[in-house]
Protein backbone atom coordinates (compact mmCIF):
# COMPACT_ATOMS: atom_id res chain seq x y z
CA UNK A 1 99.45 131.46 90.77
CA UNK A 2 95.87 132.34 90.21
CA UNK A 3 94.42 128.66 90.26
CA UNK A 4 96.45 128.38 93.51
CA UNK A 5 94.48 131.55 95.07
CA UNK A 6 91.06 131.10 93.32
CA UNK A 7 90.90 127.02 93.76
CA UNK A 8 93.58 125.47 96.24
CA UNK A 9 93.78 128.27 98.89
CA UNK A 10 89.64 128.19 99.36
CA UNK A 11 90.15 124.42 99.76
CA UNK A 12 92.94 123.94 102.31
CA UNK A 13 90.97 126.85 104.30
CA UNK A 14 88.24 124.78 104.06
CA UNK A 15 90.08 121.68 104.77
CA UNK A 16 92.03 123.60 108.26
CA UNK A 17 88.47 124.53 109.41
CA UNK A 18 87.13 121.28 109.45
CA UNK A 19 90.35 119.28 110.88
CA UNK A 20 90.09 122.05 113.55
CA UNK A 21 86.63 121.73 114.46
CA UNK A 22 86.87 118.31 114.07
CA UNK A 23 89.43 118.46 116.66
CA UNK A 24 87.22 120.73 119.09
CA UNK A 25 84.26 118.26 118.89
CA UNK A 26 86.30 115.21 119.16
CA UNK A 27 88.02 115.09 122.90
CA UNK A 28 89.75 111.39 122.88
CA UNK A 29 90.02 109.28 120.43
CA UNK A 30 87.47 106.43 122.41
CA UNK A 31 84.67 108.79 122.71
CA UNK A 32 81.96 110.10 120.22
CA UNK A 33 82.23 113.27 118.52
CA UNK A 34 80.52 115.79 120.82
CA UNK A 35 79.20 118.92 118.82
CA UNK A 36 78.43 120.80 122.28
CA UNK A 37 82.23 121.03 123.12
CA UNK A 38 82.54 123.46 121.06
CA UNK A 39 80.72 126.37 123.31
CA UNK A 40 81.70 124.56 126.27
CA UNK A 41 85.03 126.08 126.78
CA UNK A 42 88.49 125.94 127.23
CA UNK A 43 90.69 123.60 124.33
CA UNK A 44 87.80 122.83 122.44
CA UNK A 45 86.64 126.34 122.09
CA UNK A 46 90.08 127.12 120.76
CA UNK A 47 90.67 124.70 118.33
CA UNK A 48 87.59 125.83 117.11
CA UNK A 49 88.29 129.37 117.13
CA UNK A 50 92.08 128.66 115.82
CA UNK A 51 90.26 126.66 112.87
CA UNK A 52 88.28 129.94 112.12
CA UNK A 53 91.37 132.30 112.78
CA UNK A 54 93.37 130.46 110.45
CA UNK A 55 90.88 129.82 107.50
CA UNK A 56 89.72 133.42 106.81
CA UNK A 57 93.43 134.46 107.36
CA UNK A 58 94.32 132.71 104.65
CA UNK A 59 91.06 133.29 102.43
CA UNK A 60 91.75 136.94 103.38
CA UNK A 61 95.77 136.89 102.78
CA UNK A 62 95.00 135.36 99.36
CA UNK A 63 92.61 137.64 98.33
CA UNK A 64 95.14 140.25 99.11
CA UNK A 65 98.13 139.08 96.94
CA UNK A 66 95.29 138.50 93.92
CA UNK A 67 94.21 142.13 94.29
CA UNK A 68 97.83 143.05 94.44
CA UNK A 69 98.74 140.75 90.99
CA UNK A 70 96.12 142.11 89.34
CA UNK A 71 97.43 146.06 89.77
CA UNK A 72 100.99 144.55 88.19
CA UNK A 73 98.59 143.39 84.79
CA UNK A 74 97.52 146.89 84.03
């Protein structure tokens, strides 16, 4: 459980902030990824944001459960 929260759970936080910005900066699939999207507005501004949300939720929600492991060693 503690590879998953020091290794794997850094990595797919990673790996959901970059598909989501990804997502913000690309609008259709024909047309060229677009970094200004991002502070443009609307859906691109919250895929970005959602990307963000998600990944330090889960950095943060991991970080929890290996502080609270760590009182049940002691």
């Amino acid at each position: 459980m503690r590879t998953y929260l020091r290794v794997f759970n850094p990595l797919v936080a990673l790996l959901i902030f970059i598909l989501c910005s990804f997502a913000a900066m690309k609008e259709d699939k024909d047309k060229p990824v677009v970094i200004g999207n991002v502070v443009a507005g609307g859906i691109p501004t919250y895929f970005f944001a959602k990307g963000m949300f998600c990944g330090v939720a889960l950095i943060l929600l991991g970080k929890i459960l290996e502080n609270q492991l760590g009182h049940h060693d002691r």
